[in-house]
Each structure stands twice: as C-alpha cells, then as structure tokens.
C-alpha atoms as a PDB file:
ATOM      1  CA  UNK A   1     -16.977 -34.760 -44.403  1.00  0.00           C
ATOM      2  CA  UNK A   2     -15.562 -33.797 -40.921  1.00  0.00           C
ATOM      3  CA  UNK A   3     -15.277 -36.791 -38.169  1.00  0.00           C
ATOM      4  CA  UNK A   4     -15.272 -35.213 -33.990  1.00  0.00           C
ATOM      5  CA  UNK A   5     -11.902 -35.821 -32.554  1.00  0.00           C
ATOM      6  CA  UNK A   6     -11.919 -38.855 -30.320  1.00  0.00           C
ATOM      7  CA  UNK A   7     -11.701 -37.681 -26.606  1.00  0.00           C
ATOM      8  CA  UNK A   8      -7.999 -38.772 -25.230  1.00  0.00           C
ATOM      9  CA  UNK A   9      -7.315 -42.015 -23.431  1.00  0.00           C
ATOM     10  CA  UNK A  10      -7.076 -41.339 -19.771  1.00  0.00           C
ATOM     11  CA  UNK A  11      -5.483 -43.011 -17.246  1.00  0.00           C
ATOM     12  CA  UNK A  12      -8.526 -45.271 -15.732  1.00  0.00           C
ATOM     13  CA  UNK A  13      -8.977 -46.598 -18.884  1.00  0.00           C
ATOM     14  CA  UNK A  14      -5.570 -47.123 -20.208  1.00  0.00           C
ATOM     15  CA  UNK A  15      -4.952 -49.413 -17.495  1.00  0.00           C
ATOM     16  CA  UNK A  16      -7.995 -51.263 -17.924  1.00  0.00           C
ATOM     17  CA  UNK A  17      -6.135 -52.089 -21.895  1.00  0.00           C
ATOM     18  CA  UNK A  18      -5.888 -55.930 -22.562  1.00  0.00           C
ATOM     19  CA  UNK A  19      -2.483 -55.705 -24.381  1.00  0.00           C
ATOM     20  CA  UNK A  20      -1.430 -53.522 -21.517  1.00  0.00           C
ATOM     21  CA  UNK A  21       1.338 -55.500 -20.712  1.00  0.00           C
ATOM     22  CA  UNK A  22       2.820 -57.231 -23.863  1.00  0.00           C
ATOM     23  CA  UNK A  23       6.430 -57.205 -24.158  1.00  0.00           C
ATOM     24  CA  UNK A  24       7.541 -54.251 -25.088  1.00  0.00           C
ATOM     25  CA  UNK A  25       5.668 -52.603 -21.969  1.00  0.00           C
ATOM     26  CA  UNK A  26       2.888 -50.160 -22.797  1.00  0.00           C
ATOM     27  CA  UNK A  27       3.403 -46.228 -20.818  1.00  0.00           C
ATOM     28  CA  UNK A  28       0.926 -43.781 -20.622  1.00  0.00           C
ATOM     29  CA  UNK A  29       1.426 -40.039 -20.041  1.00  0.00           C
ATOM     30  CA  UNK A  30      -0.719 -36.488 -21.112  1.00  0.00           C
ATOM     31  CA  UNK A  31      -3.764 -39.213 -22.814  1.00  0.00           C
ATOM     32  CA  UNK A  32      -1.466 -40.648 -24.648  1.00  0.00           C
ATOM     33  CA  UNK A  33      -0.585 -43.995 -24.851  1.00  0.00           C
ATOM     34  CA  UNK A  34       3.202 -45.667 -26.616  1.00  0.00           C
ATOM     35  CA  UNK A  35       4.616 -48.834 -26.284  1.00  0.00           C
ATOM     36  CA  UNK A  36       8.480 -48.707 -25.517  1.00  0.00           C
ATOM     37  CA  UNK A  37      11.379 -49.335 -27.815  1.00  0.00           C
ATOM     38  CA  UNK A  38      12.445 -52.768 -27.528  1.00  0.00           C
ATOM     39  CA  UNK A  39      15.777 -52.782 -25.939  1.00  0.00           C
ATOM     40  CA  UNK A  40      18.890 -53.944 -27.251  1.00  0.00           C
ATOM     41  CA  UNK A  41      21.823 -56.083 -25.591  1.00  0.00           C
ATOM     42  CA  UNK A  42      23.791 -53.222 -24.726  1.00  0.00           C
ATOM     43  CA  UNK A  43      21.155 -51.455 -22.939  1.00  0.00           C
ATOM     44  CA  UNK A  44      19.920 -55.014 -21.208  1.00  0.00           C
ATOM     45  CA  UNK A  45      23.386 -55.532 -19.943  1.00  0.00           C
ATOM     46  CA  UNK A  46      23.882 -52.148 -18.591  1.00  0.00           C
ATOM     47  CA  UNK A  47      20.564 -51.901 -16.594  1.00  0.00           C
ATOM     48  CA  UNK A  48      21.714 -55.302 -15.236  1.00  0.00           C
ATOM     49  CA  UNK A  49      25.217 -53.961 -14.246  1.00  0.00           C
ATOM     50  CA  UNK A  50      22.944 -50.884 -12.712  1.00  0.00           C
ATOM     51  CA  UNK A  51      20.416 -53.417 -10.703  1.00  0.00           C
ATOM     52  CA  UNK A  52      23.344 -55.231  -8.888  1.00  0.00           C
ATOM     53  CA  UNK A  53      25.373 -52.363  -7.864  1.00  0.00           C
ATOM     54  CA  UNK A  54      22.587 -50.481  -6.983  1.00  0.00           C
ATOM     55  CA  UNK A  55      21.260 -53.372  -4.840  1.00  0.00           C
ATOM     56  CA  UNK A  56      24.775 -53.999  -3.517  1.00  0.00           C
ATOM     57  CA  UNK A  57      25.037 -50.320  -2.294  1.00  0.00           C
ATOM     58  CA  UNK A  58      22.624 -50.878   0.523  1.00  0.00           C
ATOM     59  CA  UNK A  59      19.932 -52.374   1.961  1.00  0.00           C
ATOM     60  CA  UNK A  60      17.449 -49.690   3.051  1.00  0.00           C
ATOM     61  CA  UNK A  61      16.668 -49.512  -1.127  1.00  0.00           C
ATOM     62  CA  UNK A  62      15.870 -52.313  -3.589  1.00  0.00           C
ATOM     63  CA  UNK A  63      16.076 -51.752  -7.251  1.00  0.00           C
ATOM     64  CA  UNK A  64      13.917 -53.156  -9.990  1.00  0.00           C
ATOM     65  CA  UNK A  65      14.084 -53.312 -13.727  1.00  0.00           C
ATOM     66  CA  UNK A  66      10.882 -53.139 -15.807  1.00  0.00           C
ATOM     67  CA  UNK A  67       8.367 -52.053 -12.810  1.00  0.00           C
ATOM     68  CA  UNK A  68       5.321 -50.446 -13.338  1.00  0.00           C
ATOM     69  CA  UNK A  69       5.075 -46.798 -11.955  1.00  0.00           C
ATOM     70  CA  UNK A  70       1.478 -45.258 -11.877  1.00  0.00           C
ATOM     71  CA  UNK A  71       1.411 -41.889 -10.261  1.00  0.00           C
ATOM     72  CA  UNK A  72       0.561 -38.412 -10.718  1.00  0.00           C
ATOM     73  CA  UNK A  73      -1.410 -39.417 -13.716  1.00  0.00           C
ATOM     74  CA  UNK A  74       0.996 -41.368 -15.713  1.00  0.00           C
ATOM     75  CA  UNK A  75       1.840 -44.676 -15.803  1.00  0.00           C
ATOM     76  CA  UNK A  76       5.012 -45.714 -16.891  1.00  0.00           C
ATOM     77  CA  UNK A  77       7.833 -48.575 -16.742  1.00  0.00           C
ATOM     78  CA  UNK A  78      11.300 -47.031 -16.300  1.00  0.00           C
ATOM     79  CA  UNK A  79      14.298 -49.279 -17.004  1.00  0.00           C
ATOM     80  CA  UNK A  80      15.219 -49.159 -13.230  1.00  0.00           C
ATOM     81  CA  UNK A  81      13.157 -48.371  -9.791  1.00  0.00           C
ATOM     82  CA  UNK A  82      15.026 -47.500  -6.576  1.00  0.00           C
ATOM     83  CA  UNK A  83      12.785 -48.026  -3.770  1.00  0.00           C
ATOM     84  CA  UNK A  84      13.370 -47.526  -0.075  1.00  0.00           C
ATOM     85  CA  UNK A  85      12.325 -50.807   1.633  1.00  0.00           C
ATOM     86  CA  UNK A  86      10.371 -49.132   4.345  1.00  0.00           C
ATOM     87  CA  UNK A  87       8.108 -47.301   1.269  1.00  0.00           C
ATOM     88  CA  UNK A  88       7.464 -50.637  -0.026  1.00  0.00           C
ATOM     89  CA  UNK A  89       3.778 -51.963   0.452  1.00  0.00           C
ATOM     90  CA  UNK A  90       3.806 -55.248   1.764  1.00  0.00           C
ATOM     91  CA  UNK A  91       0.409 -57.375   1.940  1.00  0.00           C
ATOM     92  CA  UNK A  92      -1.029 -59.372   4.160  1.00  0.00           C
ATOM     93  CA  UNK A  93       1.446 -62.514   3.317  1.00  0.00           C
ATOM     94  CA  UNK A  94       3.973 -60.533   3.418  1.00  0.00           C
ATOM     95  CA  UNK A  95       4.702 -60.570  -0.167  1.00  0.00           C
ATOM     96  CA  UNK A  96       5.937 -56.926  -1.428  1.00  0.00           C
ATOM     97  CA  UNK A  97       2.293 -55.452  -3.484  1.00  0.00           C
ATOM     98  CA  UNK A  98       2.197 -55.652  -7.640  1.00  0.00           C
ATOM     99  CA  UNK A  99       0.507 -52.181  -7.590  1.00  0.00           C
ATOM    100  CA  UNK A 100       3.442 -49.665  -7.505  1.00  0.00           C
ATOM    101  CA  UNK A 101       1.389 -46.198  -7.155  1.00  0.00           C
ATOM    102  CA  UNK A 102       1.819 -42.757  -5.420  1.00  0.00           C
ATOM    103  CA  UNK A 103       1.012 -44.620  -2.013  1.00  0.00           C
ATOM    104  CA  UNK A 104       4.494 -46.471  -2.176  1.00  0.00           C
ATOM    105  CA  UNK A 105       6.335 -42.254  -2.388  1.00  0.00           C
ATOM    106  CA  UNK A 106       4.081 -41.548   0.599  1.00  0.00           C
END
C-alpha cells in the first residue's frame, strides 16, 4: 500500500499553529517546522550578559531575547535581536508592534 506524501507546511499556515508559541518556541524554515532546544542555565545567563551590554552600548539599537523574526519565508526566534530604534514599528499608542517582519529591515 503506498500513502501520497503530505504537501509541506508553509509559512501562512505554520503561523496560523495553536501551539505556535509554547515554551520552547516553535521556528519554521524550508516547510519545515522544529521546536527549539530548551536552554540551559549557562546559555540563559550568557544571552542575559549579551542583552545588557548590548543595550548598554548605545541607544540607536535595542536588543531582545526570544523575539519572533518572520521574514524571507522563515520564521524564527533567535536567542538575541539587535534592532535599530528608528526600524522599529511603533503603533498608534506608541507601543513598539508584536509583529517583527521584513517591514521592521526596511
């Protein structure tokens, strides 16, 4: 008995996923879709040690840990985000935006 190969996950619909979000964060990248390692202390204390002395180093970037990153059909949550402050979407309140996407590298 042969079963057709089910097509691959794409992006649209990955992020559309329910669990999408559970600790450890879900990335997606080539229709594939793996949920990152759980990190350790060692690794948790040096991306904090990263955060502040990035953040420290000026203030025409911000850095975040854990942010979201959907662009150029991936989506993805790297340990740390530099972003310039004047890239940074802010909305109407003034709040910076939740949707980090190729429009914030534009």
């Amino acid at each position: 008995m042969t079963t057709a190969p089910s097509p691959p996950l794409t992006l649209e619909n990955f992020l559309k996923l329910p669990y999408l979000e559970e600790s450890p964060a879900w990335e997606y990248s080539h229709g594939v879709a793996l949920q990152k390692p759980m990190p350790k202390t060692r690794h948790s204390l040096l991306q904090k040690r990263l955060l502040i002395a990035l953040d420290n180093a000026t203030e025409d970037y911000t850095a975040f840990p854990e942010l979201r990153c959907t662009f150029a059909g991936r989506s993805i949550v790297p340990d740390l985000v530099v972003v310039s402050w004047a890239k940074l979407g802010i909305n109407e309140t003034g709040e910076p935006q939740d949707q980090f996407t190729k429009k914030c590298w534009v």
